[in-house]
PDB file of N, CA and C in Angstrom:
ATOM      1  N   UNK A   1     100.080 109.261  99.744  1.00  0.00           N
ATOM      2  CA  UNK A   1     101.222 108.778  98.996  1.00  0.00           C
ATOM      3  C   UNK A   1     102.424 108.717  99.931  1.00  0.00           C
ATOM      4  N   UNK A   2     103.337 107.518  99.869  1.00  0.00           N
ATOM      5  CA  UNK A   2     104.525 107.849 100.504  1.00  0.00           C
ATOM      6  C   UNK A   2     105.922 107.774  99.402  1.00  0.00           C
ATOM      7  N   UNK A   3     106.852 108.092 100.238  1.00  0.00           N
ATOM      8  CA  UNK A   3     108.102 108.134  99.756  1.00  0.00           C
ATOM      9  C   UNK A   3     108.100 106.932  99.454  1.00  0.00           C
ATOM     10  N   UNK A   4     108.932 106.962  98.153  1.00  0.00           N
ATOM     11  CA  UNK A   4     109.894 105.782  97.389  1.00  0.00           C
ATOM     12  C   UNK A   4     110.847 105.026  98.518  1.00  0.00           C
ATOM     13  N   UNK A   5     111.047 103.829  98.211  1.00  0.00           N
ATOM     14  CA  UNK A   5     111.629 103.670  99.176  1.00  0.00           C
ATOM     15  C   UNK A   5     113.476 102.557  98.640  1.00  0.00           C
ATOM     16  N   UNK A   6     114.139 101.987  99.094  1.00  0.00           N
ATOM     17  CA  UNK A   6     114.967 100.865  98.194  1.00  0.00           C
ATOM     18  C   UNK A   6     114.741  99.936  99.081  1.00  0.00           C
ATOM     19  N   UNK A   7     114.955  98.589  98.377  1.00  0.00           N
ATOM     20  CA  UNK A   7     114.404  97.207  99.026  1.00  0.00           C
ATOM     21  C   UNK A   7     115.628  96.340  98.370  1.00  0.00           C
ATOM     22  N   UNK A   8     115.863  94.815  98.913  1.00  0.00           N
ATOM     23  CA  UNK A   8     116.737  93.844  98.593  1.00  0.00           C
ATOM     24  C   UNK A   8     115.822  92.805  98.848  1.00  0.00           C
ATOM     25  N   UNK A   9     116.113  91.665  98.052  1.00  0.00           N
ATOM     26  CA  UNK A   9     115.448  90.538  98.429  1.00  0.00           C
ATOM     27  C   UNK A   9     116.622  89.224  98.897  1.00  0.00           C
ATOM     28  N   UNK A  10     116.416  88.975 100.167  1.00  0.00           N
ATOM     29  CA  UNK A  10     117.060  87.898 100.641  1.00  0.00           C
ATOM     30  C   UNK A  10     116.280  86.412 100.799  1.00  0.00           C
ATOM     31  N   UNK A  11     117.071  85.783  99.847  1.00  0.00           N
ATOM     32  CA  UNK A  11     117.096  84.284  99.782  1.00  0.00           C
ATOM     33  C   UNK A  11     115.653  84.257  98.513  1.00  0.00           C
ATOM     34  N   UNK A  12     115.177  84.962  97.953  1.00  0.00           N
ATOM     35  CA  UNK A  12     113.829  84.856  97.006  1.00  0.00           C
ATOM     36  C   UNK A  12     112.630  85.519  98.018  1.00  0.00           C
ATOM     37  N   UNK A  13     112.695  85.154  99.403  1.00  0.00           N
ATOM     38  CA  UNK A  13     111.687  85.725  99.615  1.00  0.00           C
ATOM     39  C   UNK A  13     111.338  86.456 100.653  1.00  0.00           C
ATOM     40  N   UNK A  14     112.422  86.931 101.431  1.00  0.00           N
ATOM     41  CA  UNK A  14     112.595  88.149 102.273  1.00  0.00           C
ATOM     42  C   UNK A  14     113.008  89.489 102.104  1.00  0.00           C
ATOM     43  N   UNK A  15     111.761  90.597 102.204  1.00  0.00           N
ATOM     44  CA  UNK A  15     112.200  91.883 101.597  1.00  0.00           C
ATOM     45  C   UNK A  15     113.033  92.656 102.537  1.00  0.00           C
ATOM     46  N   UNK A  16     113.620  93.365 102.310  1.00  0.00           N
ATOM     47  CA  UNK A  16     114.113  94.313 103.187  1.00  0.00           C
ATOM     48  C   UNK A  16     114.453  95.809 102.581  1.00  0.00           C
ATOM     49  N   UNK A  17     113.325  96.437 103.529  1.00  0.00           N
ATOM     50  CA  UNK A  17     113.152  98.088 102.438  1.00  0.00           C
ATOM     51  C   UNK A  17     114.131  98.967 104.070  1.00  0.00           C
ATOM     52  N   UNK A  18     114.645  99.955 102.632  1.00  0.00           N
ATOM     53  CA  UNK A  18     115.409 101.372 103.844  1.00  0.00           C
ATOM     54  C   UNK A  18     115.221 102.350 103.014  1.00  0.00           C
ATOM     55  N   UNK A  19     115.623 103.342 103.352  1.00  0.00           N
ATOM     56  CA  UNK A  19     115.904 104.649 102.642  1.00  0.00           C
ATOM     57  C   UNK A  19     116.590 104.741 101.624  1.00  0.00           C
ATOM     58  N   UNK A  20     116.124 105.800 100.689  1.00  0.00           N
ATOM     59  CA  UNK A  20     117.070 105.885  99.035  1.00  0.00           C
ATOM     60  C   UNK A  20     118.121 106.160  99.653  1.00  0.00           C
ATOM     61  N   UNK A  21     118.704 106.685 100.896  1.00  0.00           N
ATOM     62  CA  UNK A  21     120.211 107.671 100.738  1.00  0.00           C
ATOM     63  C   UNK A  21     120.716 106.743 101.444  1.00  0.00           C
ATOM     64  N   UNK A  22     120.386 105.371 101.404  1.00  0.00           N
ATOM     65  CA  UNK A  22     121.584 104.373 101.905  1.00  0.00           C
ATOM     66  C   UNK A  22     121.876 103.677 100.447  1.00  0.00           C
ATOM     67  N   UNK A  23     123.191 102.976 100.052  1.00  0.00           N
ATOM     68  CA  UNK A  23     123.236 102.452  99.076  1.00  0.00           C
ATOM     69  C   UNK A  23     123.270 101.048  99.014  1.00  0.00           C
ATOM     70  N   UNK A  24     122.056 100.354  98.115  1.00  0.00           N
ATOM     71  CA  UNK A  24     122.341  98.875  98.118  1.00  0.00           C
ATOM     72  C   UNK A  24     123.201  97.609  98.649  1.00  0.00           C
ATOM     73  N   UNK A  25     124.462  98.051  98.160  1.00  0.00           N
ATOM     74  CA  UNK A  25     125.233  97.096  98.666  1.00  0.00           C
ATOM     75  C   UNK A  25     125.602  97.577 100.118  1.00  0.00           C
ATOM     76  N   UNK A  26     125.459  98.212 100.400  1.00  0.00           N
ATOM     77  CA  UNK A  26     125.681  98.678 102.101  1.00  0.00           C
ATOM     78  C   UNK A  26     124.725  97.738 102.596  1.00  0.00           C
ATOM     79  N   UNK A  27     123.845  97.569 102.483  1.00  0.00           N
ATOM     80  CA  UNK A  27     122.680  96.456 103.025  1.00  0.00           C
ATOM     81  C   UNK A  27     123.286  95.155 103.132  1.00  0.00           C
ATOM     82  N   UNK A  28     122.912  94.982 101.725  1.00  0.00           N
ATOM     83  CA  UNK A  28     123.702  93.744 101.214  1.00  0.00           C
ATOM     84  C   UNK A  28     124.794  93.243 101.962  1.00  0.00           C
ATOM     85  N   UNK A  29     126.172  93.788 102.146  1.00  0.00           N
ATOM     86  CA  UNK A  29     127.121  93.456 102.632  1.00  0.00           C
ATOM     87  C   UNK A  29     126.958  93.334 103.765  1.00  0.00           C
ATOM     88  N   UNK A  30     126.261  93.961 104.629  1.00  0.00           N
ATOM     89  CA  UNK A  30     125.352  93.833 106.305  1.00  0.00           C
ATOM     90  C   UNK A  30     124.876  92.481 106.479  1.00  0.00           C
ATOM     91  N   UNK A  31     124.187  91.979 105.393  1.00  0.00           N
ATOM     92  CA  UNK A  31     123.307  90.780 105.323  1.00  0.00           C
ATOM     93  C   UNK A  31     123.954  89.803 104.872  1.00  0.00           C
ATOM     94  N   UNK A  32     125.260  90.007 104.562  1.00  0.00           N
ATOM     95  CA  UNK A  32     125.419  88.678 103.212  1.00  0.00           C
ATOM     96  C   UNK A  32     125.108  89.024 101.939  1.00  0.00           C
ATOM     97  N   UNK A  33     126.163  89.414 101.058  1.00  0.00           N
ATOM     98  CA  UNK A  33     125.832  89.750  99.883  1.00  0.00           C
ATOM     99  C   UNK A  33     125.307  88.860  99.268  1.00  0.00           C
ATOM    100  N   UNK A  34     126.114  87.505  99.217  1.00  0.00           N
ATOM    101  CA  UNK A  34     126.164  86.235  98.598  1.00  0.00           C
ATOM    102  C   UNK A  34     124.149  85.835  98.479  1.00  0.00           C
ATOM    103  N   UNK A  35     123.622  85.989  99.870  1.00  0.00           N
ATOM    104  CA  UNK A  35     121.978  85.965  99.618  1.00  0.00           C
ATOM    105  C   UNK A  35     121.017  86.787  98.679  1.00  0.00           C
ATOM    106  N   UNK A  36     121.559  87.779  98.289  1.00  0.00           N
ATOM    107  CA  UNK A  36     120.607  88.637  97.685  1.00  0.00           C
ATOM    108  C   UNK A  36     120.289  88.611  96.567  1.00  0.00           C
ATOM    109  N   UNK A  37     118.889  88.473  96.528  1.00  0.00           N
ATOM    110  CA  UNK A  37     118.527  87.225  94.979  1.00  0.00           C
ATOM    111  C   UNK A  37     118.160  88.606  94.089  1.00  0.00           C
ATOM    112  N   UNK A  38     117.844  89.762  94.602  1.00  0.00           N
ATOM    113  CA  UNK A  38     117.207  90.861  93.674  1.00  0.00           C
ATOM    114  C   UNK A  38     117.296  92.547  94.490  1.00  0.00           C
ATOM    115  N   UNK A  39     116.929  93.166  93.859  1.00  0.00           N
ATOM    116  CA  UNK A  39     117.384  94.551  94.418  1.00  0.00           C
ATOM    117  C   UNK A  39     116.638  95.459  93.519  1.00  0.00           C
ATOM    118  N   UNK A  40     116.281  96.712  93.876  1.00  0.00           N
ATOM    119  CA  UNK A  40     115.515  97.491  93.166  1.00  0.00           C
ATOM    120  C   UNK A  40     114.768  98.615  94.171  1.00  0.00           C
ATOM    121  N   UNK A  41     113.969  99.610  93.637  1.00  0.00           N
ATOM    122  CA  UNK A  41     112.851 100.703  94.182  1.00  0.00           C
ATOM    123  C   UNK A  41     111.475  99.603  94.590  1.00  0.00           C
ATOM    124  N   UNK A  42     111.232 100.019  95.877  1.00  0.00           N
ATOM    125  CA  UNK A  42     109.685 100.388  95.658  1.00  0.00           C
ATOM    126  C   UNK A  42     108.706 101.303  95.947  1.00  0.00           C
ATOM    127  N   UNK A  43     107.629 101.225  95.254  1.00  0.00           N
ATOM    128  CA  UNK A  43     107.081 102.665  95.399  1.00  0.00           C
ATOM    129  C   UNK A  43     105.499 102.127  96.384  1.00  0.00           C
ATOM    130  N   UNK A  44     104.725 102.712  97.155  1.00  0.00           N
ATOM    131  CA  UNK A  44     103.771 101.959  98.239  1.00  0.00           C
ATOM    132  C   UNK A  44     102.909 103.381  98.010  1.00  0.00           C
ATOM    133  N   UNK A  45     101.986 103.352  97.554  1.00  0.00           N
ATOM    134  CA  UNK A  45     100.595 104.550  97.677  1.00  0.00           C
ATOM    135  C   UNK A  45      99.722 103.959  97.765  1.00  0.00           C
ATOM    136  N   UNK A  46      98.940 104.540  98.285  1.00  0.00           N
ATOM    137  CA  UNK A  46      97.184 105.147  99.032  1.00  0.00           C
ATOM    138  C   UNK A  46      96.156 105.782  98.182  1.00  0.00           C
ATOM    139  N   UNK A  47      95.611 104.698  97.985  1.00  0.00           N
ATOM    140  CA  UNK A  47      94.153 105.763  97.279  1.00  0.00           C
ATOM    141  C   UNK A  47      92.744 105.500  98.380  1.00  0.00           C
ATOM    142  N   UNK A  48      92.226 106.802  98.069  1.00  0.00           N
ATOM    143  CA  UNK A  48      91.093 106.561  99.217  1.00  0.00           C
ATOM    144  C   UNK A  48      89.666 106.350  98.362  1.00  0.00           C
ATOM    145  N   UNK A  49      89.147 105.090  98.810  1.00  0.00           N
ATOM    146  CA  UNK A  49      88.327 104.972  97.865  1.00  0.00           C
ATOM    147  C   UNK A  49      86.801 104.664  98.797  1.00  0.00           C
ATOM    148  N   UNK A  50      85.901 105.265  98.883  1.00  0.00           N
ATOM    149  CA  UNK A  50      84.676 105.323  99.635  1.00  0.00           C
ATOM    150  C   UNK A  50      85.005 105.385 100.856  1.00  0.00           C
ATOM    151  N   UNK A  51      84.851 104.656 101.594  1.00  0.00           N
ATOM    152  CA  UNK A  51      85.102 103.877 103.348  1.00  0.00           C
ATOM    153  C   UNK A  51      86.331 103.525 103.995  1.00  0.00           C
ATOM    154  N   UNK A  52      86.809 103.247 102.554  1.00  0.00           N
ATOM    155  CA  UNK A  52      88.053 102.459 102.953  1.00  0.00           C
ATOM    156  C   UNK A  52      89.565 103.036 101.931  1.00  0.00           C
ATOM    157  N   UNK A  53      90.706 102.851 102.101  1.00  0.00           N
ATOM    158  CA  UNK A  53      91.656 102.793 101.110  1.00  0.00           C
ATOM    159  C   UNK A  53      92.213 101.419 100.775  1.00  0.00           C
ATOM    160  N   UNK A  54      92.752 102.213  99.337  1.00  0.00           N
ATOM    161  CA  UNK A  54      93.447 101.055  98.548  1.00  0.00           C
ATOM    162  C   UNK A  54      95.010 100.921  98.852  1.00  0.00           C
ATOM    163  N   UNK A  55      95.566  99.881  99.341  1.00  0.00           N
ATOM    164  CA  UNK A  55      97.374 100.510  99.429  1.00  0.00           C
ATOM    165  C   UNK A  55      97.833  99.718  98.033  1.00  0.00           C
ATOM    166  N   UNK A  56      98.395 100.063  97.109  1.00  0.00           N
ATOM    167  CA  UNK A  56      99.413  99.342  95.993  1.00  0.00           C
ATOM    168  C   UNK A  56     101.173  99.631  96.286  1.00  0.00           C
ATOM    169  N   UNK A  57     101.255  98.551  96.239  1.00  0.00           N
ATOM    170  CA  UNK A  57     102.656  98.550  95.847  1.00  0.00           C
ATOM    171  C   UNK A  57     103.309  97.912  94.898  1.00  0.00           C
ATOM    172  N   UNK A  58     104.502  98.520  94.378  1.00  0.00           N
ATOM    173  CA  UNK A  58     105.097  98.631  93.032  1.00  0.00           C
ATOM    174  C   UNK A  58     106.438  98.461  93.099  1.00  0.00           C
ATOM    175  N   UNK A  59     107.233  97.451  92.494  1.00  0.00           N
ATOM    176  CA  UNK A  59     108.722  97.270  92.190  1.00  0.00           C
ATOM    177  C   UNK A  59     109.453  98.126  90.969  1.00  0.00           C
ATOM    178  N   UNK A  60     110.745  98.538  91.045  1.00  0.00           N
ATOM    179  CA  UNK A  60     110.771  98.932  89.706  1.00  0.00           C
ATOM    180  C   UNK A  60     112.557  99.046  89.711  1.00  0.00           C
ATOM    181  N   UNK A  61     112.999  99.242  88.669  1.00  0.00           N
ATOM    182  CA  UNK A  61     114.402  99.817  88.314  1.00  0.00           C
ATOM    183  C   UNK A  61     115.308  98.924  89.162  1.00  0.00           C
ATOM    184  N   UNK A  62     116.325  98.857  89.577  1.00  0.00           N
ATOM    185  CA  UNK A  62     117.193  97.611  89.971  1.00  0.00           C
ATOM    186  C   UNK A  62     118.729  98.696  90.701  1.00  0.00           C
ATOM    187  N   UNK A  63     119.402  97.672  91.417  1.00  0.00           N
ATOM    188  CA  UNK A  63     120.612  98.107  91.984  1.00  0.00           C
ATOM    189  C   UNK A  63     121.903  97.896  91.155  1.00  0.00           C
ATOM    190  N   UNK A  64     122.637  99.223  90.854  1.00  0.00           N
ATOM    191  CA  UNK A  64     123.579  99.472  90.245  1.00  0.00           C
ATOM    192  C   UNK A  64     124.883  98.972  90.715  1.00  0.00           C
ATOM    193  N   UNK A  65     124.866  99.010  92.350  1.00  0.00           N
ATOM    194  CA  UNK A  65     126.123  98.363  92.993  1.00  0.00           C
ATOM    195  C   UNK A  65     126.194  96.847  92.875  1.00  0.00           C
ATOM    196  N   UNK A  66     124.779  96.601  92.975  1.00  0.00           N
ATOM    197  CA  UNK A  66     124.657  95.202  93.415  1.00  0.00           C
ATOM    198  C   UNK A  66     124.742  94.372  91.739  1.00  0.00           C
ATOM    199  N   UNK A  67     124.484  95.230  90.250  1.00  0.00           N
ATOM    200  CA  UNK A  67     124.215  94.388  89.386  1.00  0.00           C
ATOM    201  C   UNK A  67     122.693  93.491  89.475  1.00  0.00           C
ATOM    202  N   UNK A  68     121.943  93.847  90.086  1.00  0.00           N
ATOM    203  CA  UNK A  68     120.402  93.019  90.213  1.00  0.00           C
ATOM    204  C   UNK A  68     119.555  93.973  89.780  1.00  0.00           C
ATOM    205  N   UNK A  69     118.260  93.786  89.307  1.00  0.00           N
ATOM    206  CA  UNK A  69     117.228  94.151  89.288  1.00  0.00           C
ATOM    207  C   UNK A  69     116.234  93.321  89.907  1.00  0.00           C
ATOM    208  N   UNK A  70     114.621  94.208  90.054  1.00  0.00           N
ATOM    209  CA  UNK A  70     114.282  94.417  90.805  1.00  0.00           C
ATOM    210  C   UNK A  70     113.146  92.853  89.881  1.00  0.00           C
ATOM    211  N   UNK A  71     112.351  92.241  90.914  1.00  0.00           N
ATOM    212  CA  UNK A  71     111.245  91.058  89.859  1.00  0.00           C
ATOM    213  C   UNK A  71     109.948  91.548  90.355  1.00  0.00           C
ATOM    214  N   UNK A  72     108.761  91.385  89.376  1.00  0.00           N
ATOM    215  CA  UNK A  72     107.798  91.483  89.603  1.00  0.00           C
ATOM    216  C   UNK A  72     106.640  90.623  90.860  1.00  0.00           C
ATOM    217  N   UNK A  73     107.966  89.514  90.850  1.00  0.00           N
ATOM    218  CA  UNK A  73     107.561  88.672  92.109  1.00  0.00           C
ATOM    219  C   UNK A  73     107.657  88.444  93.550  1.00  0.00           C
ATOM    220  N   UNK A  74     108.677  89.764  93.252  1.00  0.00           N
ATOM    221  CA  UNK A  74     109.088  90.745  94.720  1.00  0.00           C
ATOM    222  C   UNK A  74     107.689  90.902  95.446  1.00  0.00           C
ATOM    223  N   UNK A  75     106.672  91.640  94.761  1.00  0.00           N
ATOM    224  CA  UNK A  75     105.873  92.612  94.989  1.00  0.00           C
ATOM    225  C   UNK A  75     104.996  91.336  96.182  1.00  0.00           C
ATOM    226  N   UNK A  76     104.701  90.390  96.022  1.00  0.00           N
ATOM    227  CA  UNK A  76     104.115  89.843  96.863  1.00  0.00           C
ATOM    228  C   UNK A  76     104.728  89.555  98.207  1.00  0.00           C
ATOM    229  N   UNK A  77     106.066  89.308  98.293  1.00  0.00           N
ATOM    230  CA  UNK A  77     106.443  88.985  99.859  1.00  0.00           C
ATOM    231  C   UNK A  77     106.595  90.507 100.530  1.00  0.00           C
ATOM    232  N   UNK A  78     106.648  91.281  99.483  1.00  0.00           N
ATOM    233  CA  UNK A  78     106.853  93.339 100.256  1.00  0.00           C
ATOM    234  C   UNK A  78     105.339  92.908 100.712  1.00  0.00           C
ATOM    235  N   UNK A  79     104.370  92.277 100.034  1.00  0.00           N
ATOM    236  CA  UNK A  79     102.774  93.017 100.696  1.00  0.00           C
ATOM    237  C   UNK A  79     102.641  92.010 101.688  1.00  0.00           C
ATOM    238  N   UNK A  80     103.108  90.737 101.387  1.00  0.00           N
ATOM    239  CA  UNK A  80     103.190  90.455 102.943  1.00  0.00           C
ATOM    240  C   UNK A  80     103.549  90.166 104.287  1.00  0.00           C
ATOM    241  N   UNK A  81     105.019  91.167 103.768  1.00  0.00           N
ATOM    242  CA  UNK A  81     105.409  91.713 105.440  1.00  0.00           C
ATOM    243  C   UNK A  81     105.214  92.973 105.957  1.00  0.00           C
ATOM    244  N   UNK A  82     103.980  93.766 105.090  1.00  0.00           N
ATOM    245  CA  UNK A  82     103.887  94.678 105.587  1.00  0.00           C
ATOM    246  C   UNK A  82     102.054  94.256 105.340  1.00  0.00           C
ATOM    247  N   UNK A  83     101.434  93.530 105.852  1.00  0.00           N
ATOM    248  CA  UNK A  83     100.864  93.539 105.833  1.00  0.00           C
ATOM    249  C   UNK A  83      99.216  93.614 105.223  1.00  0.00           C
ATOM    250  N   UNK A  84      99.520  93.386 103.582  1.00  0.00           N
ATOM    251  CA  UNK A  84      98.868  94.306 102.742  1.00  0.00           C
ATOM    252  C   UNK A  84      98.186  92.955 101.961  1.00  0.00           C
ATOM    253  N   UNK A  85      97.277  93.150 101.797  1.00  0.00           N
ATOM    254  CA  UNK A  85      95.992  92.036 100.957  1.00  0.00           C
ATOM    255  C   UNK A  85      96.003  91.144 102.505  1.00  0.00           C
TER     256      UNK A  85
END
């Protein structure tokens, strides 16, 4: 299992995950607030299943500074810049 992590989505389909103890719009404003189509947690665990593991990852809850929440359609560009399916 790993740590939770916070993520922003720039332009619809670039994620960008950091640490909970930075705050949203601190990113944001780094990047261009004006781009950030969504904002929210994600959560990334490990199950070990025979031979191999499973990695899932999960969007959830939304940014309070930023006014965004987080979309379920996030979850695909997080898995593939980190590599996952």
């Amino acid at each position: 299992m790993f740590d939770d992590c916070k993520y922003i989505m720039i332009d619809e389909t670039i994620p960008i995950l950091f640490p909970c103890t930075i705050a949203h719009n601190v990113v944001a404003n780094a990047l261009g607030r004006n781009k950030v189509t969504s904002a929210g947690f994600v959560e990334i665990s490990q199950e070990a299943v025979d031979w191999y593991s499973i990695i899932e990852v999960n969007v959830y809850g939304g940014s309070v500074s930023l006014k965004l929440f987080s979309k379920k359609e996030d979850i695909f560009f997080i898995k593939k810049m980190l590599s996952i399916d």
